[in-house]
Protein backbone atom coordinates (compact mmCIF):
# COMPACT_ATOMS: atom_id res chain seq x y z
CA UNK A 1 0.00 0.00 0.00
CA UNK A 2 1.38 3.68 -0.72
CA UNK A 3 0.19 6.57 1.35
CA UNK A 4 0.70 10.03 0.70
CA UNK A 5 0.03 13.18 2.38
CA UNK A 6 0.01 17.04 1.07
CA UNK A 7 -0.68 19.42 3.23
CA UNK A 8 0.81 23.12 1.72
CA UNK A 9 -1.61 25.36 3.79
CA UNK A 10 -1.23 23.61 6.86
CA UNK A 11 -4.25 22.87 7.99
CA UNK A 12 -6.29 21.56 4.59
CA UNK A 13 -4.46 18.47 4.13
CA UNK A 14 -5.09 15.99 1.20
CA UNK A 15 -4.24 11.85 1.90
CA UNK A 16 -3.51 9.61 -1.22
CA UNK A 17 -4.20 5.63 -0.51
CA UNK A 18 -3.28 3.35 -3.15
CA UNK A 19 -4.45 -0.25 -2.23
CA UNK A 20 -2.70 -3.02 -4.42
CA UNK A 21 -3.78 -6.43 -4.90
CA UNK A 22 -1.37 -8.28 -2.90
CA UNK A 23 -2.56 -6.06 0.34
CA UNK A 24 -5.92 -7.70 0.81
CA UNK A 25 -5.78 -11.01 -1.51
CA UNK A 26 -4.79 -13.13 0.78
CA UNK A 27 -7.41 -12.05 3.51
CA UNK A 28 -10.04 -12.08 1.01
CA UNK A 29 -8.99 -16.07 -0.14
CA UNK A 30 -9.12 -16.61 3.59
CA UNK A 31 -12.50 -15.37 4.30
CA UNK A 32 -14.06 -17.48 1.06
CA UNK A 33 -12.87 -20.43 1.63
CA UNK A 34 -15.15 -19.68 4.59
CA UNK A 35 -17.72 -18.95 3.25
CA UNK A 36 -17.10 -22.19 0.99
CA UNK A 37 -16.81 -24.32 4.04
CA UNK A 38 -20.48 -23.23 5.44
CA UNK A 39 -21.93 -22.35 2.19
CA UNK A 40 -25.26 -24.55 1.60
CA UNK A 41 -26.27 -24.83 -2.33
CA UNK A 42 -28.70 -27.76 -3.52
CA UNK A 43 -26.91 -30.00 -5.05
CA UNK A 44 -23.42 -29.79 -3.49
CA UNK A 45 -22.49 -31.53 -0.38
CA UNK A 46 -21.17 -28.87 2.45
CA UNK A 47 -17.72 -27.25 1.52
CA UNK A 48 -17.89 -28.64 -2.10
CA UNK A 49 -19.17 -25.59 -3.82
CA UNK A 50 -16.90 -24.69 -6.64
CA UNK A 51 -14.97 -21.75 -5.68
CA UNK A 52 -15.90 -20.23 -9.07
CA UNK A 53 -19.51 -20.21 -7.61
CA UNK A 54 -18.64 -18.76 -4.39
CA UNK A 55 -16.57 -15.96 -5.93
CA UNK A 56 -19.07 -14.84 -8.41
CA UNK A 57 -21.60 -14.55 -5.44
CA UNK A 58 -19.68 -13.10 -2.83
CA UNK A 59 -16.32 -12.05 -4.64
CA UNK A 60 -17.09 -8.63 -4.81
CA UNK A 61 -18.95 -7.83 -1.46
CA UNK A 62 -15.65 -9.65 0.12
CA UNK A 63 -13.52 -7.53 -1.27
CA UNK A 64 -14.95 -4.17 -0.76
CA UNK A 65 -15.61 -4.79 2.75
CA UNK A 66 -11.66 -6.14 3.34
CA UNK A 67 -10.42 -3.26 1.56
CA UNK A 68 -12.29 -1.24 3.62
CA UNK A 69 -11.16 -2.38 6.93
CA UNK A 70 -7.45 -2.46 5.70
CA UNK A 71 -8.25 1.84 4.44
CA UNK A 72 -9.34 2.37 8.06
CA UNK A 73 -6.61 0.59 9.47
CA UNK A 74 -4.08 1.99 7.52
CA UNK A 75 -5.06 5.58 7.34
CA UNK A 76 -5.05 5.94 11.29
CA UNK A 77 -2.36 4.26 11.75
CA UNK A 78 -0.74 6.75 9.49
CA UNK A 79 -2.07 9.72 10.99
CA UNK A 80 -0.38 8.58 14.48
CA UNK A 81 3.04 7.38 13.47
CA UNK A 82 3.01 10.94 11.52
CA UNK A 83 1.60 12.89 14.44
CA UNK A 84 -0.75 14.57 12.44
CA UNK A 85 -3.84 16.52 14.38
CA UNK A 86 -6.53 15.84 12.41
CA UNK A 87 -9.97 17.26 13.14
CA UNK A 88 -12.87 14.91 13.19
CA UNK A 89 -13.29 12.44 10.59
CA UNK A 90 -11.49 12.20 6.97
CA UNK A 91 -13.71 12.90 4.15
CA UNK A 92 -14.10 11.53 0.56
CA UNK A 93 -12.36 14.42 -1.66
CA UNK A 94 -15.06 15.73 -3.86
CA UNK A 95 -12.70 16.48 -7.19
CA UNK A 96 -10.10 13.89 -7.31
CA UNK A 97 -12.00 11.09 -5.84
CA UNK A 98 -13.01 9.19 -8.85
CA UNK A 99 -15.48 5.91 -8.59
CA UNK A 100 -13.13 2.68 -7.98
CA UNK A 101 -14.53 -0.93 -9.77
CA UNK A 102 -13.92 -3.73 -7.29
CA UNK A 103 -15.02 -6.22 -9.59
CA UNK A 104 -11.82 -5.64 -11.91
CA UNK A 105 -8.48 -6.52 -10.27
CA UNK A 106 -5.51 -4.23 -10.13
CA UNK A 107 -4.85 -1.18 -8.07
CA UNK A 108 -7.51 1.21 -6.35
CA UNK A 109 -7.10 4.88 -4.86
CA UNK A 110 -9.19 6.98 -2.36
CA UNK A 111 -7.97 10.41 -2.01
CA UNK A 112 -9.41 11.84 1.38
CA UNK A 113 -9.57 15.68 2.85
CA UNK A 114 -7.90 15.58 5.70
CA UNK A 115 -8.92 18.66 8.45
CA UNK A 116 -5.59 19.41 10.83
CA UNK A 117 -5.61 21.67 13.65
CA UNK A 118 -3.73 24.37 13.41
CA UNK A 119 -0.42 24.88 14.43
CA UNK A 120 0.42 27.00 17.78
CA UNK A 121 1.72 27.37 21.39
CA UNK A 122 -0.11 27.54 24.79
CA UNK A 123 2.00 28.34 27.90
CA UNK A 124 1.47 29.55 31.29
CA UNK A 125 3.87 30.01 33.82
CA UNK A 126 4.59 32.57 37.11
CA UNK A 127 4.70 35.47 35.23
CA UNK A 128 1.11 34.91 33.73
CA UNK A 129 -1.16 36.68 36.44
CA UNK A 130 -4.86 35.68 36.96
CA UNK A 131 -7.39 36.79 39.91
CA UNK A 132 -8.77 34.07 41.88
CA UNK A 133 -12.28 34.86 43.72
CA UNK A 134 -12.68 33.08 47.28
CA UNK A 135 -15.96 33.47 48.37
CA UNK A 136 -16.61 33.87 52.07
CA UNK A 137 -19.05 32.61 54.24
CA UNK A 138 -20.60 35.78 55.19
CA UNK A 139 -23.57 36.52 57.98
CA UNK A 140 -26.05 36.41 55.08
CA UNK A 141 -24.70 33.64 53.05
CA UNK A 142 -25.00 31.52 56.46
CA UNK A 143 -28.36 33.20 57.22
CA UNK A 144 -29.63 32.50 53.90
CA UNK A 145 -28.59 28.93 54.49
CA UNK A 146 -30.29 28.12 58.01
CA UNK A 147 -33.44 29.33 56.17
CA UNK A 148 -33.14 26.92 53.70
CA UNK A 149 -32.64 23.96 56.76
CA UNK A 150 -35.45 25.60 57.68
CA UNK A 151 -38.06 25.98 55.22
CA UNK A 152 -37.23 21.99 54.73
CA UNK A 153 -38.07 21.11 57.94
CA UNK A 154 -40.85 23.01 58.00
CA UNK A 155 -44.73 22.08 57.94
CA UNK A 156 -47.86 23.58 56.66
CA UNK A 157 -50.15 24.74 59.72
CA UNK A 158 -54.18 25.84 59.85
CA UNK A 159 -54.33 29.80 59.30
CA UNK A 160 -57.47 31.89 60.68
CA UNK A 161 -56.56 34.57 58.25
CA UNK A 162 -55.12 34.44 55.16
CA UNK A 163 -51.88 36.05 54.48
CA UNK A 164 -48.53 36.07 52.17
CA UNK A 165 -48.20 32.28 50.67
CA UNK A 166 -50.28 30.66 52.18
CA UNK A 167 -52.46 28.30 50.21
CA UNK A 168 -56.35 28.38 50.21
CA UNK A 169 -58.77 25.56 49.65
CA UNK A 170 -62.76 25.96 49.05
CA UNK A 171 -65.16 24.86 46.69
CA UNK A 172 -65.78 27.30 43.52
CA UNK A 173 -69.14 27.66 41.50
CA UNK A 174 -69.78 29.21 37.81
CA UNK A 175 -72.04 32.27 37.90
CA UNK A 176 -74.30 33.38 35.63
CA UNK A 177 -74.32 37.07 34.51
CA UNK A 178 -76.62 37.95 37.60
CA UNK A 179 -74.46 36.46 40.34
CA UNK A 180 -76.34 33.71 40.87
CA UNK A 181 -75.13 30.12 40.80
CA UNK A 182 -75.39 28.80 37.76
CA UNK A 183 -77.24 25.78 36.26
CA UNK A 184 -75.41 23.10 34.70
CA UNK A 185 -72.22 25.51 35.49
CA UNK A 186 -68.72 24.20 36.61
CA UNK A 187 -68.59 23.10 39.96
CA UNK A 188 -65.31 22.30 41.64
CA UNK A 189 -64.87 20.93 45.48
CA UNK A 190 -61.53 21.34 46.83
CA UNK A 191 -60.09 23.65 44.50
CA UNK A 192 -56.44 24.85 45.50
CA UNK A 193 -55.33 28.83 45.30
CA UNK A 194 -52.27 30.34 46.03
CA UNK A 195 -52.94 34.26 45.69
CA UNK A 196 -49.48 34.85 45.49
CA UNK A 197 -49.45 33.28 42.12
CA UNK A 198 -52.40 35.12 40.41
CA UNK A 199 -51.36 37.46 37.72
CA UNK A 200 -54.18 40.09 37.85
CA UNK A 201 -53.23 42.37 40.91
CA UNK A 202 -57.07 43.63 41.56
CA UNK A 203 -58.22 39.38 41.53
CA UNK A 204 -55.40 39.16 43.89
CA UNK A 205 -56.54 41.60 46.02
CA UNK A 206 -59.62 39.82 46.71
CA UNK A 207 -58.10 37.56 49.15
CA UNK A 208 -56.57 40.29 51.34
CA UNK A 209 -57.74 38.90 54.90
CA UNK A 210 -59.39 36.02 53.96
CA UNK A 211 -60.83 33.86 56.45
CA UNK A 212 -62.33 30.03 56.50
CA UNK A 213 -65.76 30.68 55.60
CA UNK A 214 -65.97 33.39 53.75
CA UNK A 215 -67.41 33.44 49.97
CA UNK A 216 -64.89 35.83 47.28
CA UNK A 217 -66.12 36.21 43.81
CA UNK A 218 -63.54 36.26 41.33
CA UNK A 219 -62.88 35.51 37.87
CA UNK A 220 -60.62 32.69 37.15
CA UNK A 221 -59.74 33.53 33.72
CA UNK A 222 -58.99 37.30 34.64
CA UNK A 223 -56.90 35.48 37.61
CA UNK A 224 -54.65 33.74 34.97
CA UNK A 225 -54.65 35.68 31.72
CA UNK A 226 -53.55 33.47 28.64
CA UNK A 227 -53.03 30.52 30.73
CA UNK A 228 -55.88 28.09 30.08
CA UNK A 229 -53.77 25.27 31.50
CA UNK A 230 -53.58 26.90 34.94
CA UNK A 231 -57.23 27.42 34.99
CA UNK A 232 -58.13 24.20 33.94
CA UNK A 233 -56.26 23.10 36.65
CA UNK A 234 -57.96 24.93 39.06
CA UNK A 235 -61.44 24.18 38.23
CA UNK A 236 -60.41 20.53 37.11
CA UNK A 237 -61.51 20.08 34.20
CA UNK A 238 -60.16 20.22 30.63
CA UNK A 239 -58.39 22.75 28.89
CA UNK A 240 -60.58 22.92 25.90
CA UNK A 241 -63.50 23.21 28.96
CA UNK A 242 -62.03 26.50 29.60
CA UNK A 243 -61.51 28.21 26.05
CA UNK A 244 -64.69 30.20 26.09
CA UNK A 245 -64.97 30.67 29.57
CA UNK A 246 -65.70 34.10 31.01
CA UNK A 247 -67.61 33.59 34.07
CA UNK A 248 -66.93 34.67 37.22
CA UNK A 249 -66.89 32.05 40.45
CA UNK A 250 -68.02 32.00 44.09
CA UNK A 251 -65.58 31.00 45.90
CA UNK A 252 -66.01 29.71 49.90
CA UNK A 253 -63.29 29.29 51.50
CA UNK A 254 -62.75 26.20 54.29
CA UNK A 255 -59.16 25.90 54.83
CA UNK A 256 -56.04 28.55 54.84
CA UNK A 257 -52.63 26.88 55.11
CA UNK A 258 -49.58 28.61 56.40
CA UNK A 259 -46.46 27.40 55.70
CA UNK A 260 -43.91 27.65 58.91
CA UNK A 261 -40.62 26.65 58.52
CA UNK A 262 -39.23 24.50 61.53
CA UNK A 263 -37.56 26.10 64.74
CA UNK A 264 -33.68 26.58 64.52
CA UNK A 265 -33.40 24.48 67.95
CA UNK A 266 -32.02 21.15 68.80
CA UNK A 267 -34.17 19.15 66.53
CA UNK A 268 -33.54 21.03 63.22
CA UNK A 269 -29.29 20.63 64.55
CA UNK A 270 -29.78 16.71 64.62
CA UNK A 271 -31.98 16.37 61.66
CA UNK A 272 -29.14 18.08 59.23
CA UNK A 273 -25.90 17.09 60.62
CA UNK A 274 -26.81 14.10 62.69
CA UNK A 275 -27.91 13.34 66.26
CA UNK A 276 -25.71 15.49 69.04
CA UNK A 277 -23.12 16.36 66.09
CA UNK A 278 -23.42 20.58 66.87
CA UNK A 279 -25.49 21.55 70.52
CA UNK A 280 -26.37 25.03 69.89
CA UNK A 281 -27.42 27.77 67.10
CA UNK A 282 -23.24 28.99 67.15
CA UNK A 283 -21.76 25.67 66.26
CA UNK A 284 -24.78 24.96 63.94
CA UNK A 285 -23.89 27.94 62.01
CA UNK A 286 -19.77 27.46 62.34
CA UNK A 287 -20.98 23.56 60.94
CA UNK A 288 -22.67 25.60 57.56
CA UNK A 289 -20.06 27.40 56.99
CA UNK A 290 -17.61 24.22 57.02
CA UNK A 291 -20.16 22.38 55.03
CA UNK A 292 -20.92 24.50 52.25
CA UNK A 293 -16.70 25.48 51.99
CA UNK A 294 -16.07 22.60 49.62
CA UNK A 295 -18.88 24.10 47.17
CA UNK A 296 -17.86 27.57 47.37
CA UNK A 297 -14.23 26.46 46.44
CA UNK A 298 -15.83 24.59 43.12
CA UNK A 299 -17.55 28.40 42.48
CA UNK A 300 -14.26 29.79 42.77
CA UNK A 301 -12.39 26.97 40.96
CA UNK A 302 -15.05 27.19 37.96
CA UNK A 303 -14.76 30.44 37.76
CA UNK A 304 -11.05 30.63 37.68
CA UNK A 305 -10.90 27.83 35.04
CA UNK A 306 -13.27 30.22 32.49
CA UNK A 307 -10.61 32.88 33.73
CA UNK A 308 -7.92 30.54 32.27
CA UNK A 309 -9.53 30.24 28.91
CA UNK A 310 -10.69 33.71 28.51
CA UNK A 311 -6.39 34.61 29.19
CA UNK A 312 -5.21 32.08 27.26
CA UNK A 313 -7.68 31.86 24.03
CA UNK A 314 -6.43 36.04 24.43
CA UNK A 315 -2.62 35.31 24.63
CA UNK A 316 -3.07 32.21 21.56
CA UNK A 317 -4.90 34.99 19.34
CA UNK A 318 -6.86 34.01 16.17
CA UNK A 319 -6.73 30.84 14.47
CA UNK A 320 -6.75 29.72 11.39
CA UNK A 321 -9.04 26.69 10.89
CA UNK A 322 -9.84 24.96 7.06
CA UNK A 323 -13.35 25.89 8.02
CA UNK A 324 -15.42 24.36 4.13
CA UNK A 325 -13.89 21.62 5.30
CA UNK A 326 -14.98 21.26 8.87
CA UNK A 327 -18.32 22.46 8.04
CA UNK A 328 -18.36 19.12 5.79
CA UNK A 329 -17.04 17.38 8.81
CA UNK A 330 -20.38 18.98 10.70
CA UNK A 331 -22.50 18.33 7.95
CA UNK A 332 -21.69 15.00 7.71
CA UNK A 333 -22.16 14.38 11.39
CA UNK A 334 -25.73 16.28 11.49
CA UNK A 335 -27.11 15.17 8.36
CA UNK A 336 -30.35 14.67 10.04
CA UNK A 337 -30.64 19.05 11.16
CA UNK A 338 -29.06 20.22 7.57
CA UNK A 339 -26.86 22.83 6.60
CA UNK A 340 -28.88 25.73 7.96
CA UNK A 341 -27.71 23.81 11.28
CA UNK A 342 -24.03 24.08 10.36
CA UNK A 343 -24.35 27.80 9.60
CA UNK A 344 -25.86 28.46 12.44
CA UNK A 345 -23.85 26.88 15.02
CA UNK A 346 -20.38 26.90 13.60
CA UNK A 347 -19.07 30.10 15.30
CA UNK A 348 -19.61 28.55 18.24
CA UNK A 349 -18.25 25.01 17.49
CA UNK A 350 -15.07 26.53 16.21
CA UNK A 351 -14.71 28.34 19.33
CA UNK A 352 -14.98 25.25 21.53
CA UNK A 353 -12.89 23.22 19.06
CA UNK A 354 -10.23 26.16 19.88
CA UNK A 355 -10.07 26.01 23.61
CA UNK A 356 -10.48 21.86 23.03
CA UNK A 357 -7.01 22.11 21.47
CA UNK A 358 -5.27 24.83 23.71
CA UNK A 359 -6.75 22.92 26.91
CA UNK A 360 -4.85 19.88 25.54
CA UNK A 361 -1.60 20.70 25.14
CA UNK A 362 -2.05 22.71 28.95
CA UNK A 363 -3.02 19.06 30.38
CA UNK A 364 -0.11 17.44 28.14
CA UNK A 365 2.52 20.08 29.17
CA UNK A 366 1.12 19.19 32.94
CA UNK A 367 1.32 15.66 32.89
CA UNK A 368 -2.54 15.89 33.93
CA UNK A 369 -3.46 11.71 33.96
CA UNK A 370 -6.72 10.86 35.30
CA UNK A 371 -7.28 7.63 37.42
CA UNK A 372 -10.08 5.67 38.43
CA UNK A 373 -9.54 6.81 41.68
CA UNK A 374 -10.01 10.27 40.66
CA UNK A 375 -13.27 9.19 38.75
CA UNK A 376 -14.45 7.81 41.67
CA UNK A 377 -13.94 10.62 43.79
CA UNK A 378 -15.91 12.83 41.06
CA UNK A 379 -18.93 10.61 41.12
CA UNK A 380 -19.17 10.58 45.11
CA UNK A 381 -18.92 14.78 44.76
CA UNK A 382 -21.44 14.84 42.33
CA UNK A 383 -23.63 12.51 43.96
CA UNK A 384 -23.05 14.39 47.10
CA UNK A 385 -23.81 17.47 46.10
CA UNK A 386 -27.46 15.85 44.74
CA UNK A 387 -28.13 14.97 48.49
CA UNK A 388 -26.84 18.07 49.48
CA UNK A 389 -29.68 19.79 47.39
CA UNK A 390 -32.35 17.83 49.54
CA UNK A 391 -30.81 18.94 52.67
CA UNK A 392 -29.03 16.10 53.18
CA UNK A 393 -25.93 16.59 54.24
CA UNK A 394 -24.96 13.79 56.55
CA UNK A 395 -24.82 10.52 53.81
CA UNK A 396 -22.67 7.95 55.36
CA UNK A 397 -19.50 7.30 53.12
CA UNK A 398 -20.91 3.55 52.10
CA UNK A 399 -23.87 5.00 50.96
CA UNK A 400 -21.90 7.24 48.45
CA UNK A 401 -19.65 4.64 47.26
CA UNK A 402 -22.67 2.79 45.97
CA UNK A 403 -24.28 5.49 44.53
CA UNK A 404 -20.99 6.02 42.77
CA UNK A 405 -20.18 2.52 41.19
CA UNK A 406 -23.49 2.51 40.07
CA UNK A 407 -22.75 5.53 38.20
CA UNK A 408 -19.26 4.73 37.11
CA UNK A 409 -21.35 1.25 35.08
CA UNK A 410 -22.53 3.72 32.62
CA UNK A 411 -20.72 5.12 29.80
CA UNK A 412 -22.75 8.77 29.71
CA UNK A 413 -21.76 9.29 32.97
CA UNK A 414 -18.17 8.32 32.55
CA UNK A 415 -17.18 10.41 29.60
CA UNK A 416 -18.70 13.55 31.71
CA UNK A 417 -16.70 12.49 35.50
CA UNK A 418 -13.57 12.33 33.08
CA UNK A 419 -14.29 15.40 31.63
CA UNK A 420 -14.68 16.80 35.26
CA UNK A 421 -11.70 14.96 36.83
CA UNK A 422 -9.87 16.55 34.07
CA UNK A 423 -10.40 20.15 34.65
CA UNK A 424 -10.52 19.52 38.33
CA UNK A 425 -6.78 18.54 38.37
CA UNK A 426 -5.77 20.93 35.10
CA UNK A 427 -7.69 23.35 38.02
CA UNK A 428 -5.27 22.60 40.75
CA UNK A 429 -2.13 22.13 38.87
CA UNK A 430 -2.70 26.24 37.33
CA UNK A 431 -3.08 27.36 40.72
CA UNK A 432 0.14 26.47 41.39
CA UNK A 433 1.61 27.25 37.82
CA UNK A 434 0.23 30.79 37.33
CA UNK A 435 0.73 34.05 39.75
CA UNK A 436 -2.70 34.04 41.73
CA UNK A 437 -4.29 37.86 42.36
CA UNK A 438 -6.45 36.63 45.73
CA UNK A 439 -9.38 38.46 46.07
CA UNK A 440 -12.23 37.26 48.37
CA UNK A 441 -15.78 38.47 47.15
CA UNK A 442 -19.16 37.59 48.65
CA UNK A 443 -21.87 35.29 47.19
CA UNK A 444 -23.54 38.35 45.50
CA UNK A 445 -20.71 40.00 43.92
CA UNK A 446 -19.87 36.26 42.65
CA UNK A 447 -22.86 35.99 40.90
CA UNK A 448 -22.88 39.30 39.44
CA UNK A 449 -19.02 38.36 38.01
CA UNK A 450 -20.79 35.39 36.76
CA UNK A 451 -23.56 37.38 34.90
CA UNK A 452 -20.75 39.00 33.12
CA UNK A 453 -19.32 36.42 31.23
């Protein structure tokens, strides 16, 4: 086989393969004699079929596929003793590839476009400065926090008065145009409001000081303008019920429901962080703020990390990238959204394709490995964190590690903890590579640096 490679512009390369005979003859005798052995034809005994037969039948189809698997062999194996970067997948060339016949013997070329990256240098080092946020655990932060603990362990109570969210039930009748209740109208028992929800401020009104008993006339539709679902809902019916509706309801209330969010005491202390674990409000809020460290440090270390590409994708400057080409490449792997899909989302592909191939040669120049230990240590983070979001923040280690082999069996998941393992050491290697500008911010003004990217 002779392979060639052109590549004058640098990054629009062109690969020659010339496959000869005596490169896949032998495997394609091999493979129908096989066929020969199992072969079943009336009026041949098994593996007597004359080879003649066998060839004429499955000659061809043999040969294309072996060729095939010898092009893909070859060509990669090319690529990576020559070190060449190539970008996605090699294409058919559209001028010089000209229709091969299998079915004749003698010598058959593919010419392929070949998309390489282009060529360029990404280095940090000490004199490279970059501002690191640490985000402290301020009064708020750890107020906002034992609110949360709170409003989990809280319970929804029987109001005489109706006020803020609380949540209304009562049983609702259709009116006609004279107030009274009318016949063959909608009637709905139990039906749920939360006046805190309604859209129209003067049907909201209505409920100021609300009490069980009382009867409020209001208009569902006004209540929830353009939302036909949301009425429906209410009034339990269908949505198509609801179209034409324009009636107003009586409404008579029999149960408010106030929402009170537990007691910081002793009981709400053991529920989050186990039994006797903190003994008092101080130590409860000292146990927050150790808690919720390890996630404030991912904030920072996220943050820093998009600081890291912004600098670096700066100091690389523009690219040059053989972009028909790769717009083939994206064609050819979307054919199913079109070319108005390529267009559209190319800038952006391009620009993750760019920090894709500066972000490698920063892990290569870093040594940056990942393990299965370090996968495993992902999926028990990310696992803990769900927990976390449920206020539970006291899972017992076993627990985790289950959860996380679990995980770890399914390949989604393990192309995404590799992806995180990756920047989470690339992450803590730069800390130590570039010259760090501390600053510590709070939660606020780390979210509003956020909203600026």
């Amino acid at each position: 086989m002779k392979i060639t490679f052109d590549c004058p512009d640098k990054i629009n390369g062109l690969l020659t393969m010339t496959v000869e005979p005596a490169d896949y003859q032998e495997k394609v005798e091999k493979t129908l004699k096989d066929y020969r052995k199992k072969a079943q034809v009336p009026g041949f005994r098994p593996g007597m079929v004359p080879m003649g037969m066998i060839k004429k039948q499955y000659g061809t189809a043999v040969k294309v596929d072996e060729v095939n698997k010898l092009m893909g062999e070859k060509l990669y194996e090319y690529i990576h003793e020559n070190k060449i970067q190539m970008l996605g997948e090699p294409l058919p060339n559209q001028e010089k590839q000209v229709p091969q016949d299998f079915e004749k013997d003698g010598e058959l070329t593919f010419v392929f476009d070949i998309a390489v990256a282009p060529e360029f240098k990404a280095e940090l080092s000490a004199k490279d400065k970059i501002t690191y946020y640490t985000i402290k655990a301020d009064d708020k932060l750890i107020d906002d926090q034992v609110q949360m603990y709170a409003s989990q362990a809280g319970e929804f109570v029987k109001a005489d008065v109706f006020s803020g969210n609380d949540t209304i039930t009562g049983d609702m009748r259709e009116l006609d145009k004279k107030g009274n209740t009318k016949e063959g109208g909608i009637t709905t028992e139990g039906a749920m409001v939360m006046p805190a929800y309604i859209k129209a401020d003067d049907q909201k009104k209505l409920f100021d000081g609300a009490k069980p008993g009382d009867i409020i006339t209001f208009n569902p539709k006004k209540a929830y303008p353009d939302n036909d679902a949301e009425v429906a809902a209410l009034l339990k019916v269908q949505k198509d019920d609801v179209k034409d509706l324009d009636s107003d309801f009586s409404y008579q209330i029999t149960e408010i429901r106030h929402f009170e969010p537990a007691a910081v005491d002793q009981k709400l202390f053991d529920r989050v962080f186990g039994e006797g674990t903190v003994k008092d409000e101080k130590a409860f809020r000292e146990k927050i703020a150790e808690t919720i460290a390890p996630q404030l440090q991912q904030n920072s270390d996220y943050k820093f990390l998009l600081d890291v590409r912004a600098y670096l994708e700066k100091k690389v400057g523009d690219l040059q990238f053989p972009e028909a080409l790769l717009k083939r490449v994206m064609l050819q792997n979307n054919q199913d959204k079109g070319a108005d899909y390529v267009e559209k989302n190319f800038e952006g592909s391009i620009k993750e394709l760019k920090w894709h191939l500066i972000k490698e040669q920063i892990v290569a120049a870093n040594d940056i490995k990942v393990e299965d230990a370090d996968l495993k240590a992902v999926a028990k983070e990310a696992i803990r964190a769900q927990f976390a979001q449920y206020g539970m923040s006291n899972v017992p280690d076993d627990v985790l590690e289950n959860y996380a082999a679990e995980q770890l069996k399914k390949r989604e998941n393990v192309e995404n903890f590799v992806d995180r393992a990756i920047d989470m050491k690339l992450t803590d290697t730069l800390k130590n590579v570039v010259k760090l500008t501390q600053k510590e911010v709070t939660l606020a003004d780390f979210n509003k640096l956020m909203q600026e990217k």
